[in-house]
Protein backbone atom coordinates (compact mmCIF):
# COMPACT_ATOMS: atom_id res chain seq x y z
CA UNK A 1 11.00 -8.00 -56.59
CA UNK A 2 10.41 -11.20 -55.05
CA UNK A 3 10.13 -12.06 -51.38
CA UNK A 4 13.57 -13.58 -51.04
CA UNK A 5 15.28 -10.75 -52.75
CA UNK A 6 13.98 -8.16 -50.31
CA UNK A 7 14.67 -10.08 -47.29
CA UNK A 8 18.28 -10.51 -48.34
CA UNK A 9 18.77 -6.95 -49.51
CA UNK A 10 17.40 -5.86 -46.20
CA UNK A 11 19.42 -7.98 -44.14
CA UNK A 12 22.49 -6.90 -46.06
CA UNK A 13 22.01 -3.43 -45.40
CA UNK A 14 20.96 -4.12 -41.67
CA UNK A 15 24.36 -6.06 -41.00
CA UNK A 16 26.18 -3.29 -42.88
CA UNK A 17 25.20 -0.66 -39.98
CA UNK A 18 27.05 -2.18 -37.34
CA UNK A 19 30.24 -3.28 -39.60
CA UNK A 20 30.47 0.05 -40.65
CA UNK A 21 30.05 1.64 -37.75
CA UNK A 22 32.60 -1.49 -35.98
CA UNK A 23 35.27 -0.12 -38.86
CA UNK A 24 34.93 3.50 -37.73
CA UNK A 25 35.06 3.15 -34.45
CA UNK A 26 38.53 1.24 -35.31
CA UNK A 27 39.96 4.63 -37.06
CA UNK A 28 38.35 6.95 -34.31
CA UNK A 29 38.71 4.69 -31.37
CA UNK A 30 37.22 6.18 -29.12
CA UNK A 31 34.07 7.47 -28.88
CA UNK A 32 33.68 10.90 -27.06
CA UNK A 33 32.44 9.55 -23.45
CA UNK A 34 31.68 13.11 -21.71
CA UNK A 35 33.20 16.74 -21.91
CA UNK A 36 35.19 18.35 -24.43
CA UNK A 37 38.98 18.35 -25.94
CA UNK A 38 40.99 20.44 -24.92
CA UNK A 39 41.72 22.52 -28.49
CA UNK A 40 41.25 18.95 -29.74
CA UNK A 41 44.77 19.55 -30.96
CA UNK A 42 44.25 23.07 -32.54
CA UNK A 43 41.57 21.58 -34.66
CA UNK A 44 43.07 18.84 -36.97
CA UNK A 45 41.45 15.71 -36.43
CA UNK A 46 44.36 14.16 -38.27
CA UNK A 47 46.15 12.33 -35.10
CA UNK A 48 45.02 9.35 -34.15
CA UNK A 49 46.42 7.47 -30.74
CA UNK A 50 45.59 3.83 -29.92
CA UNK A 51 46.34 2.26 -26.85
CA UNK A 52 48.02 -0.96 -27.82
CA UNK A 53 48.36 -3.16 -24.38
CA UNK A 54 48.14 -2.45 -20.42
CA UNK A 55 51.32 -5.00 -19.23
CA UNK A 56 51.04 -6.79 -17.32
CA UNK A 57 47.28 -6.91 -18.06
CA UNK A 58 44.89 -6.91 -14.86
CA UNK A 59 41.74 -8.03 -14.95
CA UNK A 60 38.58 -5.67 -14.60
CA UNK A 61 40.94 -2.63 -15.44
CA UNK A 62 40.80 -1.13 -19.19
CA UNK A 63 42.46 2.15 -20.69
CA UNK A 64 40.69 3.81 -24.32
CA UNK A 65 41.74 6.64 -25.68
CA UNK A 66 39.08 9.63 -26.41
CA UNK A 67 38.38 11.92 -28.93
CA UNK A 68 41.45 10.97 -31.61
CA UNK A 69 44.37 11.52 -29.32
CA UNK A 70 43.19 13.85 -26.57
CA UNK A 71 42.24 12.03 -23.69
CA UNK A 72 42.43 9.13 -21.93
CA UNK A 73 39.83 7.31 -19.77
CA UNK A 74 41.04 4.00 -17.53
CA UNK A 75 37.85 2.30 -15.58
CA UNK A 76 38.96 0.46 -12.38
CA UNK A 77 36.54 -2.89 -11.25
CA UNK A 78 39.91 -5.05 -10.19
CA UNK A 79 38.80 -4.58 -6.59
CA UNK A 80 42.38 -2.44 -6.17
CA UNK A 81 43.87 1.05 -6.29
CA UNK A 82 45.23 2.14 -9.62
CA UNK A 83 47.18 5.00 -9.87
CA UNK A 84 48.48 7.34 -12.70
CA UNK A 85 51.77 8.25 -12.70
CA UNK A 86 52.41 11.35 -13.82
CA UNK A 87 55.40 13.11 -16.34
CA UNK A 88 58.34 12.66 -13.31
CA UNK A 89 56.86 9.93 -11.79
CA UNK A 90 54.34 11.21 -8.89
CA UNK A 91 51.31 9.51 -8.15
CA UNK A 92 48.76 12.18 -10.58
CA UNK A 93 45.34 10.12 -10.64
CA UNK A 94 43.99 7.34 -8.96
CA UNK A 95 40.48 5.12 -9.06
CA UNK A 96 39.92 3.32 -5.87
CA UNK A 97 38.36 -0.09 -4.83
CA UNK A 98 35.26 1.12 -4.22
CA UNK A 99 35.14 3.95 -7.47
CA UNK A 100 36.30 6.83 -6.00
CA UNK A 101 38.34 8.93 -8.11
CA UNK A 102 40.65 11.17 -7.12
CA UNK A 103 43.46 14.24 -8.94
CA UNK A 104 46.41 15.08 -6.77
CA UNK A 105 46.41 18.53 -6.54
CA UNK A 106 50.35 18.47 -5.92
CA UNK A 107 51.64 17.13 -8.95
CA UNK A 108 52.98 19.57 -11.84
CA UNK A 109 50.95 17.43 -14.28
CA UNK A 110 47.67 18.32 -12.62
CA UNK A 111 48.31 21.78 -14.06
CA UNK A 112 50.05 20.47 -17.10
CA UNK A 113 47.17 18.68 -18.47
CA UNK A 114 44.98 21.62 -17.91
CA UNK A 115 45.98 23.16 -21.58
CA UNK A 116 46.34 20.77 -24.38
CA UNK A 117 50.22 21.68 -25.06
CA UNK A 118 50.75 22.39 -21.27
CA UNK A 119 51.63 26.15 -21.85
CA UNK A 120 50.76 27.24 -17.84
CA UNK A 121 52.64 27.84 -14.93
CA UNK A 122 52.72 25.08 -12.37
CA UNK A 123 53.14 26.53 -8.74
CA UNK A 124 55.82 26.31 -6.89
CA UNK A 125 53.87 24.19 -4.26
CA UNK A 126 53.70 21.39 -6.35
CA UNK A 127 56.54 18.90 -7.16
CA UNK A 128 57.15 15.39 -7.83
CA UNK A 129 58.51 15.13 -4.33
CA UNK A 130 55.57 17.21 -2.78
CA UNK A 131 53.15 15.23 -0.53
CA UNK A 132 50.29 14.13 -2.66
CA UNK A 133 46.92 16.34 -1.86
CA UNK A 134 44.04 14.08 -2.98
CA UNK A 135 40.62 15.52 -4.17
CA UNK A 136 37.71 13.89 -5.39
CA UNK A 137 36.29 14.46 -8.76
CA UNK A 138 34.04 11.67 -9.10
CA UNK A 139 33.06 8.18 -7.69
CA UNK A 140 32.13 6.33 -10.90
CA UNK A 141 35.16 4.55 -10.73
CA UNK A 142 36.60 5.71 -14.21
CA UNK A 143 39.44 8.60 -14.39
CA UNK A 144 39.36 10.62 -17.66
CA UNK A 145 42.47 12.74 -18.28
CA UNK A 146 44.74 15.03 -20.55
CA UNK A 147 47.58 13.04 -21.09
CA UNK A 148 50.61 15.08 -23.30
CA UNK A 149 52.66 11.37 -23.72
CA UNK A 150 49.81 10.18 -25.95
CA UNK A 151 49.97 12.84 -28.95
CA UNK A 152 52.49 15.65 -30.32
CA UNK A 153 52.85 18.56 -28.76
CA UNK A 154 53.02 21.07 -30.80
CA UNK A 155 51.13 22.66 -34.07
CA UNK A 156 53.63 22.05 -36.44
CA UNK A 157 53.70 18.92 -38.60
CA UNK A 158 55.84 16.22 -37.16
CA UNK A 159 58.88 15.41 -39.13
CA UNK A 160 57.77 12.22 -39.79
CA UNK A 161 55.02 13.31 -42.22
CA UNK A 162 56.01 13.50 -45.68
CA UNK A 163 53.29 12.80 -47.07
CA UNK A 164 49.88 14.15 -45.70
CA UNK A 165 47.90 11.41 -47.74
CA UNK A 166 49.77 8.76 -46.04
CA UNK A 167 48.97 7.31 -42.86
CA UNK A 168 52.19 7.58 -40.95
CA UNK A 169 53.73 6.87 -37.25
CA UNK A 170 55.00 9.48 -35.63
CA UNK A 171 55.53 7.42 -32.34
CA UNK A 172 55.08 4.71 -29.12
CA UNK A 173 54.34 5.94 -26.19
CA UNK A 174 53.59 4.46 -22.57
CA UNK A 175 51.90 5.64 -19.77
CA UNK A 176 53.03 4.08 -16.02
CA UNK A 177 50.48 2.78 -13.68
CA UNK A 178 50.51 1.32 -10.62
CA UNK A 179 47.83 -1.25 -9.49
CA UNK A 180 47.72 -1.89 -5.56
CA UNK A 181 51.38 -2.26 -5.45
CA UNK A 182 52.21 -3.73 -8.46
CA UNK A 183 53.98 -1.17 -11.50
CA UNK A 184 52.28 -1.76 -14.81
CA UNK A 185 52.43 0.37 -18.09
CA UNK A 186 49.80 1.51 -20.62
CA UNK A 187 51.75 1.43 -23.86
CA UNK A 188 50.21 2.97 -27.51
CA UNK A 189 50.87 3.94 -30.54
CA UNK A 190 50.58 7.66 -32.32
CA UNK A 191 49.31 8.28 -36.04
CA UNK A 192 48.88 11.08 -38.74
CA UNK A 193 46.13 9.76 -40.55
CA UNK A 194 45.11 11.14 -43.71
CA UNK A 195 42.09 13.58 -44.38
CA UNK A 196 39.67 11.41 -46.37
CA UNK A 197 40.26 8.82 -43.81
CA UNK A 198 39.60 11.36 -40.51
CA UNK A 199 36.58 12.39 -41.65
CA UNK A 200 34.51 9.87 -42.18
CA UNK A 201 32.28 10.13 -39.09
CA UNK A 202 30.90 6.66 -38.23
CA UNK A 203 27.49 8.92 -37.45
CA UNK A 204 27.34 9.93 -41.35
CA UNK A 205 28.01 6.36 -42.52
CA UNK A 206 24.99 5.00 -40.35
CA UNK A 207 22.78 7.71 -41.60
CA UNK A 208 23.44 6.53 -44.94
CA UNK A 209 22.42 3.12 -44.34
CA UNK A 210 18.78 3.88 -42.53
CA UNK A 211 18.20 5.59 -45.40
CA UNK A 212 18.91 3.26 -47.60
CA UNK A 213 16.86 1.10 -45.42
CA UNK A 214 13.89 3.63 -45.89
CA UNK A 215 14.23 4.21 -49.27
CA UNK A 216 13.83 0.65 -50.37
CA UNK A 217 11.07 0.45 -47.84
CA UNK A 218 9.31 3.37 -49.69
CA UNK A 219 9.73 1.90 -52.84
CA UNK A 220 8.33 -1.45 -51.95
CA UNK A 221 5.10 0.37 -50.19
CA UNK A 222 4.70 2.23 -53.38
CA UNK A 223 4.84 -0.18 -55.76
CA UNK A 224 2.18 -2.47 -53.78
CA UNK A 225 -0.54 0.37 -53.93
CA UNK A 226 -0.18 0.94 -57.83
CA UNK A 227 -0.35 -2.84 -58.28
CA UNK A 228 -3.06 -3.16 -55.92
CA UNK A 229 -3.15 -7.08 -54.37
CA UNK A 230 -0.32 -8.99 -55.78
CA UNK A 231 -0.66 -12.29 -57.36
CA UNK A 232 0.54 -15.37 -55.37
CA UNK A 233 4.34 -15.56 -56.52
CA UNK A 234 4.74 -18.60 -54.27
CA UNK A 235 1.98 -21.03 -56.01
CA UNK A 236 1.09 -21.30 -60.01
CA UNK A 237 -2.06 -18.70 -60.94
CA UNK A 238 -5.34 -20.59 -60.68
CA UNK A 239 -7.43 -20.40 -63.67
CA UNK A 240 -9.23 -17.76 -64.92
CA UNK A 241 -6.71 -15.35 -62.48
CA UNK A 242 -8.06 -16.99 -59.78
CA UNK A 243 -6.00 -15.85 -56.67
CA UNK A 244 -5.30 -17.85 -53.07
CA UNK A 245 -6.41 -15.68 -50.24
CA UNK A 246 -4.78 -14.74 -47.39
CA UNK A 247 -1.39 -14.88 -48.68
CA UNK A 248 0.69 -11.83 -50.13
CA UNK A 249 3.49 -11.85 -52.16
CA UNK A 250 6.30 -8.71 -52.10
């Protein structure tokens, strides 16, 4: 194998990692960014939920959903307050200027989003009228949340599935925001994707590739100590197998 040929083959492989992993990421968008799902919808990784544009957009603010279609995660650096809305319309969530991010602990969808199909019992105390009760849960100036309008609630297949093979839509959905004083709406799309597709983790597909990597590695190492020093590939042989030193040849 000449020089050339293993510098190409390992740059192929090398820009394959990332691609792959790019392509993935696309199907699984997005990666898990701390804690768990809640029943990660009673274990079928099948759903897939995509936010598809914040309108009108603001600048330094982003939304991605987590883990398939259980969570969503919206980091604040517009120098505002962006709030949540929640299912009737309350203020729910909300990431201040400077990062602080805080639940209100009066609005039915702070209980709601505590179980993944909202099966609890909200008290009595808290309405979408109720005065909002703000607590602080963290001051890194990203809200992650349990949001039921981003993926279907319930463990029966939608009715929009025929097919399990199939990648299907089984709906849009939008999330209302408010940032300082101006409303704005998270809007997304919901999928059933099929099996093969779901689990392909983008983890396994990298794996794959370092070894690959290693492997031709291995075999390169191996075949320069049975041939000992290789001729010069890059110059004619000298005569009498005279060889140039200082130079190796793969």
């Amino acid at each position: 194998m000449s020089r050339r040929s293993v510098v190409v083959a390992l740059g192929a492989l090398l820009l394959a990692s990332p691609v792959v992993a790019q392509a993935q990421n696309t199907t699984q968008t997005p990666v898990q960014e701390s804690g768990n799902p809640i029943n990660d919808q009673g274990g079928n990784y099948n759903y897939r939920s995509y936010v598809t544009q914040v309108a009108p957009g603001v600048p330094g603010v982003s939304l991605h959903v987590l883990e398939f279609a259980d969570r969503l995660i919206l980091t604040n650096h517009s120098g505002q307050t962006v709030t949540v809305l929640g299912y009737q319309g309350e203020p729910y969530g909300r990431v201040l200027a400077d990062g602080t991010v805080q639940l209100n602990t009066s609005s039915p969808a702070y209980y709601l989003n505590q179980n993944f199909y909202g099966d609890v019992n909200v008290p009595a105390s808290a309405t979408a009228t109720a005065t909002p009760h703000w607590t602080v849960v963290d001051r890194t100036g990203r809200l992650e949340w349990h949001d039921h309008r981003i993926h279907w609630m319930s463990p029966a297949l939608p009715p929009q599935v025929k097919n399990k093979a199939k990648r299907t839509k089984i709906f849009n959905w939008r999330v209302p925001i408010e940032v300082g004083a101006r409303k704005a709406t998270v809007d997304g799309e919901l999928f059933w994707t099929p099996e093969g597709v779901a689990k392909a983790p983008t983890a396994a597909i990298a794996a794959l590739v370092v070894f690959a990597v290693l492997g031709l590695l291995l075999v390169l190492f191996v075949r320069r100590r049975r041939s000992g020093t290789p001729p010069d590939l890059d110059s004619p042989a000298k005569p009498g197998g005279a060889k140039r030193a200082g130079k190796e040849a793969w």
